[in-house]
Protein backbone atom coordinates (compact mmCIF):
# COMPACT_ATOMS: atom_id res chain seq x y z
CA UNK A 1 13.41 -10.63 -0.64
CA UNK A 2 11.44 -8.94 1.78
CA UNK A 3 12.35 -6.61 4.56
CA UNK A 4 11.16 -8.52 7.70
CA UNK A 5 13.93 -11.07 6.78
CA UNK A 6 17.43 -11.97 7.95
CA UNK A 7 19.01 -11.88 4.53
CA UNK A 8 17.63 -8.35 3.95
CA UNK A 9 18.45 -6.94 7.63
CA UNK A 10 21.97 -8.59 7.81
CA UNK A 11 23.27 -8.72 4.64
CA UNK A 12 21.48 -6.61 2.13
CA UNK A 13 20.76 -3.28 3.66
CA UNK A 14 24.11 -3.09 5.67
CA UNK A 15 26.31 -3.64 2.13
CA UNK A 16 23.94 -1.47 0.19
CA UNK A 17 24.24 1.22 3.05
CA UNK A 18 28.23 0.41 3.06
CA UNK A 19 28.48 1.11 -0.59
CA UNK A 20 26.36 4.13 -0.75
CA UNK A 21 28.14 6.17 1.84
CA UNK A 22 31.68 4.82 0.84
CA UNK A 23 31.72 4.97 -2.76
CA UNK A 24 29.33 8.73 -2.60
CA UNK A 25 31.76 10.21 -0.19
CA UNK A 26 31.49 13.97 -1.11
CA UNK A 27 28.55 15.98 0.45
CA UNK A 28 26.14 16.82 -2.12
CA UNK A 29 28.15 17.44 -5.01
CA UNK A 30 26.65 16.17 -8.59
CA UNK A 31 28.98 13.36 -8.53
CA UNK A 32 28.41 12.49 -5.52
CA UNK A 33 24.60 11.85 -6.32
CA UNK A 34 25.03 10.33 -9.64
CA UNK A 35 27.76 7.52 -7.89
CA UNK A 36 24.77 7.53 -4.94
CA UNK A 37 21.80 7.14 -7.47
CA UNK A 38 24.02 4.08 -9.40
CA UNK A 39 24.44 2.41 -6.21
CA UNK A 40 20.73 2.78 -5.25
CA UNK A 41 19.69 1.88 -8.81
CA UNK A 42 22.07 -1.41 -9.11
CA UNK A 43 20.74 -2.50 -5.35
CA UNK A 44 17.23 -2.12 -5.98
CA UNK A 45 17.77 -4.08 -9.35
CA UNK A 46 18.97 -7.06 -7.24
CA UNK A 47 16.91 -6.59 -4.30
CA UNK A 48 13.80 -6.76 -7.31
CA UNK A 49 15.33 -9.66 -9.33
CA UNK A 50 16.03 -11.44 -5.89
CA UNK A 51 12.22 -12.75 -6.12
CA UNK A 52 11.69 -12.09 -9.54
CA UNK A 53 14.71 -12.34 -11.82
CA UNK A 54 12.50 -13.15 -15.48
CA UNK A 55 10.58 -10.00 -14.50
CA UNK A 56 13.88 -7.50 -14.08
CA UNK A 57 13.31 -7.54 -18.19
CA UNK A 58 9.96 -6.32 -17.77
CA UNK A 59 10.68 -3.15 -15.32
CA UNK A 60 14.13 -2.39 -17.53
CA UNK A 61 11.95 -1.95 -20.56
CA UNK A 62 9.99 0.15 -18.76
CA UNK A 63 12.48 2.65 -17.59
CA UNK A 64 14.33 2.78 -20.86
CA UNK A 65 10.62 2.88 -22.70
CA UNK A 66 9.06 6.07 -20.35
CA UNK A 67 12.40 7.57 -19.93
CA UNK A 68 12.30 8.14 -24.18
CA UNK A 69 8.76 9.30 -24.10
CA UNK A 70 9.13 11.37 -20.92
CA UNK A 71 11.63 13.47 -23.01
CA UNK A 72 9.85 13.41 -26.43
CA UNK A 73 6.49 14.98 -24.54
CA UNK A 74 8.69 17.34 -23.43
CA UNK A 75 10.48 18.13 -27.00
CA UNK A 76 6.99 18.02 -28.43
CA UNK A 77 5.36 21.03 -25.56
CA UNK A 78 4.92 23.09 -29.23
CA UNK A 79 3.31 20.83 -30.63
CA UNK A 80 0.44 20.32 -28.50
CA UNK A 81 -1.03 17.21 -30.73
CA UNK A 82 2.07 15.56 -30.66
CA UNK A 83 2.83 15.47 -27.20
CA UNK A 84 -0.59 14.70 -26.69
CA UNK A 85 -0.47 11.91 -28.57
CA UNK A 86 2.93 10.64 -27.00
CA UNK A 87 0.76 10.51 -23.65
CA UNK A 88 -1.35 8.74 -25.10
CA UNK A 89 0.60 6.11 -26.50
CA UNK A 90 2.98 6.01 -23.08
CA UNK A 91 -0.64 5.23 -20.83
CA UNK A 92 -1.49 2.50 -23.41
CA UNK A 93 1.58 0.85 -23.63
CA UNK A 94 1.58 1.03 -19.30
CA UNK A 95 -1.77 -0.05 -19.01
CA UNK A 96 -1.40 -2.94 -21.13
CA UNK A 97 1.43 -4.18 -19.68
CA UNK A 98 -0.11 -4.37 -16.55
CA UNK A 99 -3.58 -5.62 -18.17
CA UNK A 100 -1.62 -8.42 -19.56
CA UNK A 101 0.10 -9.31 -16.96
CA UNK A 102 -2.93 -8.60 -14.04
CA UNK A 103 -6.11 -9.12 -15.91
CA UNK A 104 -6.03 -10.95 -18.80
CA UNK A 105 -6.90 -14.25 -17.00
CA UNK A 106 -10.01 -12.45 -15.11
CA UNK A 107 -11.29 -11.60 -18.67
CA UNK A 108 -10.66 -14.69 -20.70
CA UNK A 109 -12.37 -16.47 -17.64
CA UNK A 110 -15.20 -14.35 -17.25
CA UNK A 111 -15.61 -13.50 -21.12
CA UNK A 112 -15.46 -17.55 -21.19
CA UNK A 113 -18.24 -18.20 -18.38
CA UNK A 114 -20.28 -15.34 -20.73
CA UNK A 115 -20.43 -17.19 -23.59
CA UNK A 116 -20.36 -20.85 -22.71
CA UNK A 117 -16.60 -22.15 -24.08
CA UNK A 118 -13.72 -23.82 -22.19
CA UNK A 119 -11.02 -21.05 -21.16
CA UNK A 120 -7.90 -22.72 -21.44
CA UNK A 121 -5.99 -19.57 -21.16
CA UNK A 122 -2.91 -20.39 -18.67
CA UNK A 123 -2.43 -17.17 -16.31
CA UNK A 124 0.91 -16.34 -16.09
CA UNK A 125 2.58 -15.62 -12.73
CA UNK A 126 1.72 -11.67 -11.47
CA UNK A 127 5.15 -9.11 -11.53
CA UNK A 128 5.58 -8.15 -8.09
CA UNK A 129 5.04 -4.42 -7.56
CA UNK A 130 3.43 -3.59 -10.73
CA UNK A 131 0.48 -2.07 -9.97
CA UNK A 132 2.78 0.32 -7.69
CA UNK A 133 5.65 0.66 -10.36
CA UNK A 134 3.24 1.20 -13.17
CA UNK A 135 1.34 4.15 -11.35
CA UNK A 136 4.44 5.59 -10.50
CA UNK A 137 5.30 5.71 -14.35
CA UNK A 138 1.92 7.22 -14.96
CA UNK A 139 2.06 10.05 -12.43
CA UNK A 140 5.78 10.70 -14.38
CA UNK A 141 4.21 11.26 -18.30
CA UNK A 142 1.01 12.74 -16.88
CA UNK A 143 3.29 15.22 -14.85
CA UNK A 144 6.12 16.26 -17.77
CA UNK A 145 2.61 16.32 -19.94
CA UNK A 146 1.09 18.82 -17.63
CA UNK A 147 4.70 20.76 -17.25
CA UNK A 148 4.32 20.16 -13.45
CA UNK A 149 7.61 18.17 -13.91
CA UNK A 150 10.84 18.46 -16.37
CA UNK A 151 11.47 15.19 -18.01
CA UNK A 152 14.40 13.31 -16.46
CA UNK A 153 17.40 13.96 -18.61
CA UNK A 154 19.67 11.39 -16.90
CA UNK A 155 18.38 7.88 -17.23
CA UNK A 156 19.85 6.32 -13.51
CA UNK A 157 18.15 8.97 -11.69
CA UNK A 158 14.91 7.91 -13.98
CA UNK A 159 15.11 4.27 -13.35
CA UNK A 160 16.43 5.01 -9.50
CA UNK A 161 12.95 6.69 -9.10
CA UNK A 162 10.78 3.96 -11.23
CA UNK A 163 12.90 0.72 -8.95
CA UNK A 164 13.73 2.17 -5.86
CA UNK A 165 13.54 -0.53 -3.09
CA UNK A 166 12.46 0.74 -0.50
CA UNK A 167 8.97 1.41 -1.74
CA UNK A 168 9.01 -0.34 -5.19
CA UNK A 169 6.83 -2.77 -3.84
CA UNK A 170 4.20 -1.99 -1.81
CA UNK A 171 4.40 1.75 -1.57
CA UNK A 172 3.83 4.46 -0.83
CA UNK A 173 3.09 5.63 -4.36
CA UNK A 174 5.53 8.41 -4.83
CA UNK A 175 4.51 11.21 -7.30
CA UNK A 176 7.23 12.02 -9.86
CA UNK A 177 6.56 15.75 -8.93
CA UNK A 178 7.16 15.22 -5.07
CA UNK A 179 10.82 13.85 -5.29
CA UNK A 180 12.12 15.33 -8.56
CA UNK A 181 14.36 17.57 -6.61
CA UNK A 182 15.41 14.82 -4.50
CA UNK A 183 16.99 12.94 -7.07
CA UNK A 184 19.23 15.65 -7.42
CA UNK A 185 19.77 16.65 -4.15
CA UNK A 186 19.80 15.19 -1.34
CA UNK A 187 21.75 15.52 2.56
CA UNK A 188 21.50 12.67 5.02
CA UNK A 189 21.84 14.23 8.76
CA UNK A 190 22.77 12.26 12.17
CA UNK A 191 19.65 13.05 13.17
CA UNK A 192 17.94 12.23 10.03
CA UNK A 193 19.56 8.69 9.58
CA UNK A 194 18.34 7.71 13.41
CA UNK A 195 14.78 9.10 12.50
CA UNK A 196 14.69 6.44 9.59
CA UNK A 197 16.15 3.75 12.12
CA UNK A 198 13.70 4.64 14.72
CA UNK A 199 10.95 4.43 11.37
CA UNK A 200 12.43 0.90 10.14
CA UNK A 201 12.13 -0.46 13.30
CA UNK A 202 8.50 0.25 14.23
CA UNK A 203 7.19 -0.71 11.16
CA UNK A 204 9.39 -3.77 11.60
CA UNK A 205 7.56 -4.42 15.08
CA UNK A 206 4.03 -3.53 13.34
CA UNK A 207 4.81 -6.19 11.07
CA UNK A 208 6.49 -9.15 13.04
CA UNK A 209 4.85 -8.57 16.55
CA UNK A 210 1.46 -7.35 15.87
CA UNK A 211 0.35 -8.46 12.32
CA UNK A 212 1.95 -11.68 12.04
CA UNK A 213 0.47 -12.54 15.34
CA UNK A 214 -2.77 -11.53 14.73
CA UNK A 215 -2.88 -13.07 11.38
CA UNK A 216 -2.35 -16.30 12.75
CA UNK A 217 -5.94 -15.70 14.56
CA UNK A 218 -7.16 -15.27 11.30
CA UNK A 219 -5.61 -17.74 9.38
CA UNK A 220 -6.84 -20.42 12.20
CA UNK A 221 -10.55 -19.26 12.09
CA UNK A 222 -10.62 -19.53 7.90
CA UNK A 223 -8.79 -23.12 8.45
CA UNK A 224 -11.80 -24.14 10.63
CA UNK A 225 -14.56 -23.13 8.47
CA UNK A 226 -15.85 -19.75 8.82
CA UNK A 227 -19.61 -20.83 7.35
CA UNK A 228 -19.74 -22.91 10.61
CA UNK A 229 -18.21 -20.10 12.78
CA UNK A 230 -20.46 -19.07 15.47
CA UNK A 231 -21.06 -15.22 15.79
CA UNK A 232 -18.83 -13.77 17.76
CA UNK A 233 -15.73 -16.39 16.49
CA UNK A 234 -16.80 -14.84 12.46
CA UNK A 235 -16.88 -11.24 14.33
CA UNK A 236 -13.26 -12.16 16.33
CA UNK A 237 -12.06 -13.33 12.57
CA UNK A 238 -12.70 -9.82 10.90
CA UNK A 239 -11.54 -8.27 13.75
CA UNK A 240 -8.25 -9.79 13.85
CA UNK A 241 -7.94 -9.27 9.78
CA UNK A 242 -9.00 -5.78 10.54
CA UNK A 243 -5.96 -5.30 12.90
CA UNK A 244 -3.54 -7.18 10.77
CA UNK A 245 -4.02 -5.28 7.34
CA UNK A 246 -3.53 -2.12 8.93
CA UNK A 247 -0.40 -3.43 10.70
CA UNK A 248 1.13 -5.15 8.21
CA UNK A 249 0.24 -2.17 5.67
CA UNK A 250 1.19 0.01 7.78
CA UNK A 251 4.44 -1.01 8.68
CA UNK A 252 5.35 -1.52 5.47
CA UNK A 253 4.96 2.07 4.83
CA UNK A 254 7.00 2.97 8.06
CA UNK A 255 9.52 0.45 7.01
CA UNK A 256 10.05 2.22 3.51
CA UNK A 257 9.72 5.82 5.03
CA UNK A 258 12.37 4.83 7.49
CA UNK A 259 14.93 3.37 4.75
CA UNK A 260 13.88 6.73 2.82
CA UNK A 261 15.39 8.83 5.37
CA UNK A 262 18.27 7.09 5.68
CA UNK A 263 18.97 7.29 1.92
CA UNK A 264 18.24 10.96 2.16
CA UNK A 265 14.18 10.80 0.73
CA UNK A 266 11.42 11.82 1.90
CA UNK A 267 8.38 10.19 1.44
CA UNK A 268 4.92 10.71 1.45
CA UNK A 269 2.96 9.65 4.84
CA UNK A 270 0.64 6.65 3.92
CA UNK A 271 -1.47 6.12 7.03
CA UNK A 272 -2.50 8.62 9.44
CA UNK A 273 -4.76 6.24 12.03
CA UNK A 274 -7.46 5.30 9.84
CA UNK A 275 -9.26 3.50 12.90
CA UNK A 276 -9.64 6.97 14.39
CA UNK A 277 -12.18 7.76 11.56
CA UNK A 278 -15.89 8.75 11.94
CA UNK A 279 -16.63 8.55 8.69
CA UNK A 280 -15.96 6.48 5.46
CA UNK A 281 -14.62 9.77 3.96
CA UNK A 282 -12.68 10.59 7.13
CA UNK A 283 -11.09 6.68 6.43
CA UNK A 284 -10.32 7.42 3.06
CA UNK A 285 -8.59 10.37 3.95
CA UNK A 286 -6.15 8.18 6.48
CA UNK A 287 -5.67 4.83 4.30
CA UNK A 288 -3.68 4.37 1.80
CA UNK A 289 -3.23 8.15 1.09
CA UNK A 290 -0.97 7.89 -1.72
CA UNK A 291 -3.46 5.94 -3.63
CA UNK A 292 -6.29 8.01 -2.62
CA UNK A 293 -4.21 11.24 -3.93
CA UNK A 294 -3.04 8.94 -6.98
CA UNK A 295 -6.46 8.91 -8.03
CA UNK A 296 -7.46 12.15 -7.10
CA UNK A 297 -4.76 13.76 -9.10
CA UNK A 298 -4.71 11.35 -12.25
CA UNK A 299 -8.39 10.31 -12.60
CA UNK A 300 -11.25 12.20 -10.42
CA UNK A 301 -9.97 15.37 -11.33
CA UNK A 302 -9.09 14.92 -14.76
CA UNK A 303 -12.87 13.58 -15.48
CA UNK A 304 -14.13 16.81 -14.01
CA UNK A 305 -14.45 15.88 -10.07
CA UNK A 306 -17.06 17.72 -8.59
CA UNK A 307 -17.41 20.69 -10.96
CA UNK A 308 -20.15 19.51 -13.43
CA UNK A 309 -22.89 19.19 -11.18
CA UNK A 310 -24.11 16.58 -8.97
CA UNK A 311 -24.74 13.38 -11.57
CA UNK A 312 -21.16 13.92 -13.21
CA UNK A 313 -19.95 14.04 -10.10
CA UNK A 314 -21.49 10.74 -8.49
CA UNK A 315 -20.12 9.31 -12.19
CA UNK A 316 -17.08 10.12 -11.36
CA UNK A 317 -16.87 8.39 -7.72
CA UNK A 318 -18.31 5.76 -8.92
CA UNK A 319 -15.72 5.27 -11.92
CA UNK A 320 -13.08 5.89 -9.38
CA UNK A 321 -14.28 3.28 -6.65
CA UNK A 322 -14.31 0.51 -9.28
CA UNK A 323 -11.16 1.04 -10.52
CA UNK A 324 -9.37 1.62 -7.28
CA UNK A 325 -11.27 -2.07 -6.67
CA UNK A 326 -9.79 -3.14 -9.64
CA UNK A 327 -6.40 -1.94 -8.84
CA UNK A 328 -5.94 -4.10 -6.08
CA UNK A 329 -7.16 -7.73 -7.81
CA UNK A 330 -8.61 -8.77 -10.53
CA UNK A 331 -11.77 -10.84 -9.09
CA UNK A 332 -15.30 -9.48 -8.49
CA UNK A 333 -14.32 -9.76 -5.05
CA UNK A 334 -12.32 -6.62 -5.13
CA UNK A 335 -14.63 -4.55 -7.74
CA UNK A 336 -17.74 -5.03 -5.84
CA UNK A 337 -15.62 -3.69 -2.57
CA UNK A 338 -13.82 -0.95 -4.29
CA UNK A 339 -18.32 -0.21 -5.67
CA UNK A 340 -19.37 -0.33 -2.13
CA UNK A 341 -16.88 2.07 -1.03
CA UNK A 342 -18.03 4.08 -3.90
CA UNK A 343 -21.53 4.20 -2.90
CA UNK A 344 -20.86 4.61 0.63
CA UNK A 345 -19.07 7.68 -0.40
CA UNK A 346 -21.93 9.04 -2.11
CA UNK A 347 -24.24 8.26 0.38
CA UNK A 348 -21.92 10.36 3.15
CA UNK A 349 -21.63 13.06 -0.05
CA UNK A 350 -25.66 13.37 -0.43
CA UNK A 351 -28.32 11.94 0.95
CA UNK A 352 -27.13 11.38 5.03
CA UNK A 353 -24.80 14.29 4.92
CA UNK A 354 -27.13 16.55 7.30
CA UNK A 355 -28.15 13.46 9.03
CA UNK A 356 -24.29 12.70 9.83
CA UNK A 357 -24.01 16.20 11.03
CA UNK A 358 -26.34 15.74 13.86
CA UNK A 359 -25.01 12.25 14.72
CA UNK A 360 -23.01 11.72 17.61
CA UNK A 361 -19.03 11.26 17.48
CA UNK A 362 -18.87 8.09 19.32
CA UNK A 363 -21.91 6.35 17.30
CA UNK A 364 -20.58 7.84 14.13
CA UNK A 365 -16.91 6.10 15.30
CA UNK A 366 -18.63 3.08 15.76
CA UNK A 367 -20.85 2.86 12.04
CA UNK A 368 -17.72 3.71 10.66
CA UNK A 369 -15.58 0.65 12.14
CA UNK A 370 -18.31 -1.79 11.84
CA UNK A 371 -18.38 -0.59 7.97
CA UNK A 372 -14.55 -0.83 7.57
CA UNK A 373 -14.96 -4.37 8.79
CA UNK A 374 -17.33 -5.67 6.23
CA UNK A 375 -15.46 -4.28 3.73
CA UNK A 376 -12.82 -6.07 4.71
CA UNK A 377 -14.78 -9.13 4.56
CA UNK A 378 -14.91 -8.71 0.61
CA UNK A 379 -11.23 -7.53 0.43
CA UNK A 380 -9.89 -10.80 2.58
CA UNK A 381 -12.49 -13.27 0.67
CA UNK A 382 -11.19 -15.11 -2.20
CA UNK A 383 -14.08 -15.18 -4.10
CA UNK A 384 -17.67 -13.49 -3.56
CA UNK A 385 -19.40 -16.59 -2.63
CA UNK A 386 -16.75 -17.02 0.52
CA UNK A 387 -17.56 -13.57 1.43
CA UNK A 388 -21.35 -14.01 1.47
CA UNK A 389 -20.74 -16.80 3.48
CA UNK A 390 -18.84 -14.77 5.89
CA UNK A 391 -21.00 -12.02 6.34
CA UNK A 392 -23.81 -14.76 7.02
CA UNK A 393 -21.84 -15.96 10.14
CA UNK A 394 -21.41 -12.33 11.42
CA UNK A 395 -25.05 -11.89 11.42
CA UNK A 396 -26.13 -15.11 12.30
CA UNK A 397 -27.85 -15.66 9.07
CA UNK A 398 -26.64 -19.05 8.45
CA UNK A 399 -27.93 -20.30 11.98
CA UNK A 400 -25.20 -20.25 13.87
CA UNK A 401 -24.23 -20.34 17.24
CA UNK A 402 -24.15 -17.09 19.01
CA UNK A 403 -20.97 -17.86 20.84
CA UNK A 404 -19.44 -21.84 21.11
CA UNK A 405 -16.30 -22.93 22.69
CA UNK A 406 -13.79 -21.86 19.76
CA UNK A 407 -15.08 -18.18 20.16
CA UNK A 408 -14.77 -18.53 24.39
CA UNK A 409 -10.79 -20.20 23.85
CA UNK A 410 -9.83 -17.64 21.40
CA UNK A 411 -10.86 -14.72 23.32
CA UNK A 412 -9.35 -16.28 26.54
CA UNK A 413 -5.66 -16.36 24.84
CA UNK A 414 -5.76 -13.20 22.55
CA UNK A 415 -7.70 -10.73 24.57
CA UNK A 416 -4.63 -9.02 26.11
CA UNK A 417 -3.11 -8.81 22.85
CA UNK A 418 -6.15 -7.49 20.73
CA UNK A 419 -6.71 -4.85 23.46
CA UNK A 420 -3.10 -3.35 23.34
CA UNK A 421 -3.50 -3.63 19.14
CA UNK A 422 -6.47 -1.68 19.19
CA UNK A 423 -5.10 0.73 21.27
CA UNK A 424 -1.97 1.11 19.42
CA UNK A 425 -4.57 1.03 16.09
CA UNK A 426 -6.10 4.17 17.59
CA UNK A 427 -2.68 6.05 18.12
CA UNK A 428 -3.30 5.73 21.84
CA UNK A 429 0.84 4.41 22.22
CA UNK A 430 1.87 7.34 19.75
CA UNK A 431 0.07 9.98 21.69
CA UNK A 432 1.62 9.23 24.78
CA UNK A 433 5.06 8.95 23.53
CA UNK A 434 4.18 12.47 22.18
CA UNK A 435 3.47 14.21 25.31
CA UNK A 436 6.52 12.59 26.66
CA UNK A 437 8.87 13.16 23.91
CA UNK A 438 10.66 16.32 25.60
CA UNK A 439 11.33 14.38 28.98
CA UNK A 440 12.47 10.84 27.50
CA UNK A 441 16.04 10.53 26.87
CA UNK A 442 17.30 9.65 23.30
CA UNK A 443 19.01 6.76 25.27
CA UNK A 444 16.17 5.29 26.76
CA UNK A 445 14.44 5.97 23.51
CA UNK A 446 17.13 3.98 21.54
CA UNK A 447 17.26 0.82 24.41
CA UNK A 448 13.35 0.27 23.51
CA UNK A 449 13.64 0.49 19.98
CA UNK A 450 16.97 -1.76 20.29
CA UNK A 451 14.77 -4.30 22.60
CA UNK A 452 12.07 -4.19 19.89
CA UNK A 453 14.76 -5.17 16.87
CA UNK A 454 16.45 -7.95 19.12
CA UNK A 455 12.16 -9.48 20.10
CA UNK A 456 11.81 -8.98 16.11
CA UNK A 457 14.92 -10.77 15.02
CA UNK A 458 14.03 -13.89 17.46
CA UNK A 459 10.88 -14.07 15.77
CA UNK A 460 12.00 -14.47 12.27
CA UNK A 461 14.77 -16.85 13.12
CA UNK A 462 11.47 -19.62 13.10
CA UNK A 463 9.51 -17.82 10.39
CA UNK A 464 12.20 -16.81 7.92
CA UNK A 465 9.82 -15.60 5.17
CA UNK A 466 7.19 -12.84 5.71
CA UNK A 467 5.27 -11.72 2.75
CA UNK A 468 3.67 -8.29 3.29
CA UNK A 469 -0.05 -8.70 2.04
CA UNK A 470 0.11 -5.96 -0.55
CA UNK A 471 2.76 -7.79 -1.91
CA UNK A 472 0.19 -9.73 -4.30
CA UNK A 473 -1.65 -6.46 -5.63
């Protein structure tokens, strides 16, 4: 089930909302959020085993597994050894479950390319969500660990927080620290519940109007051949994959934000116009954010970060970069983008810091995008050889074309749409509505979001299912 689809915006939601305002009637007592968390924890059980009902074994021995350990570090904060070895034991049993179930076929292939045999190992089909689920049950042992957190006493607010739907599977990552209080308490305004409606329904437009448009684009120039592309059609392709990732992403985010607030959570913002960046860092710091603070908080920092000197520290990025590569698919693909991230990061660190400084804004904005782009070229690709191919085409190493007739047709039809998607990229849209906030009626407000549901909804009557692209990390 996804949420850009009728059965999830017509049937789903409104029960699941029915239930958890009927059945948790009183305001805030603790009854009221233990009936609440139930009903949140028995909806986001289906709305997981909807897609994936072998796999709802997999997460449930997960909850009850971390929510024993969670408490046993905590009974063992005396013994320092003990709990320490508890930890220890929780990440290993984590990790493997997702190395199984993500990686083992990327070894056995590679380790059987290495040494010349057949690999007839059969991959088996990935979890949905895992890689978000699992780091959410790693910032939760690393947290009662560190006695930033208590351990979760009550296993339905425990397994609410591990399956919770509205971000279980494609984020944002949420921290066990930033919503421990929240599983306990928790008020749902007027105001509040429109905010998340307002939320749902842009990143429902992000998705349906803007990223499923513009990954048609895409999907049209890879369908043609993008070794034969000419220049400016390979350029137009990246482009257009550029804009859809972020929208799709993006929305996502705003989608599970919005249905946050209207369950009473607050979640972490994801994206904060990455396009906007003039600098790799400054992109980093405005994509993804949850993962970037993820692996801030539970890997960079814990293998020293910056603070023993300058080698350690380019170690570290380094270490960081390939794993966050990792994280998102096991293929070389993805570990030599998450490496050239890393590098780029050093680079902007060390050796062209000064020279960065005295750069210009606008051609700094402009390295920057053309960067972001390439990267996505090894992020999209399924396979390094594809992406070789593809940054060929862009700079007209293969012998290409400059421009040809498929570049001049699909300029001519999407031009008007890639301009406004750019602009609303760049937060041009969100700016605007900001300066205008105090003189727009909620009204008028609430027609245009109402027109932009109704324009979503006709969409998806021909194109029923919508996968969100982080759905297969």
């Amino acid at each position: 089930m996804v949420f850009s689809s009728a059965v999830f915006l017509f049937v789903f939601l409104p029960l699941t909302l029915l239930f958890y305002y009927l059945l948790g009637s009183r305001r805030n007592s603790d009854k009221d959020m233990a009936a609440k968390n139930l009903i949140l924890c028995i909806a986001s059980l289906i709305f997981y085993a909807w897609g994936e009902p072998v796999y709802i074994v997999l997460m449930l021995i997960s909850i009850v597994f971390n929510y024993n350990i969670g408490m046993d570090i905590e009974d063992s904060a005396e013994k320092p050894k003990k709990a320490k070895a508890l930890l220890v034991f929780s990440l290993i049993f984590n990790l493997a479950m997702l190395g199984f179930f993500k990686y083992a076929g990327f070894f056995a292939e590679n380790i059987a390319a290495l040494f010349g045999f057949e690999n007839r190992y059969e991959p088996v089909a990935l979890p949905i969500g895992i890689s978000f689920y699992t780091f959410q049950i790693i910032s939760y042992v690393v947290d009662v660990y560190r006695k930033d957190a208590k351990a979760q006493r009550k296993i339905i607010p425990f397994a609410c927080y591990i399956s919770m739907f509205p971000q279980l599977i494609a984020g944002p990552i949420v921290q066990y620290s930033d919503i421990e209080k929240q599983l306990g308490s928790r008020t749902v305004t007027p105001e509040k519940f429109y905010d998340g409606i307002i939320y749902f329904i842009r990143g429902l437009g992000k998705k349906v109007l803007f990223a499923n448009t513009v990954g048609a684009v895409y999907s049209g120039i890879l369908a043609d051949g993008v070794g034969s592309a000419s220049v400016v059609t390979a350029w137009l392709g990246i482009l257009c994959y550029t804009l859809q990732i972020y929208f799709d992403f993006s929305g996502y985010s705003d989608m599970a934000v919005g249905l946050g607030k209207m369950f009473g959570f607050e979640f972490v913002r994801n994206f904060n116009f990455p396009y906007k960046a003039t600098s790799i860092t400054d992109f980093w710091r405005r994509w993804h954010i949850s993962l970037s603070s993820w692996f801030r908080d539970y890997v960079y920092i814990p293998l020293g970060g910056n603070r023993k000197g300058t080698a350690r520290t380019v170690i570290n990025i380094l270490i960081v970069w390939s794993l966050t590569g990792l994280w998102h698919g096991a293929d070389w693909n993805f570990i030599v983008w998450g490496m050239f991230y890393g590098v780029l990061l050093i680079a902007e660190k060390y050796p062209l810091r000064k020279l960065l400084e005295k750069t210009p804004t606008c051609l700094k904005y402009i390295g920057t995008m053309i960067t972001v782009m390439i990267g996505w070229v090894f992020f999209s690709s399924s396979s390094l050889s594809e992406a070789f191919t593809f940054i060929s085409s862009l700079f007209a190493f293969s012998g290409n074309p400059l421009i040809d007739s498929q570049a001049k047709y699909l300029l001519s039809e999407n031009a008007f749409s890639l301009v406004i998607m750019i602009l609303g990229a760049v937060g041009v849209f969100d700016y605007v509505s900001a300066r205008e906030e105090g003189r727009l009626r909620k009204t008028v407000k609430s027609a245009m979001y109402l027109c932009i549901f109704v324009l979503c909804v006709v969409y998806l009557i021909s194109d029923t299912y919508n996968p969100f692209l982080y759905f297969r990390f």
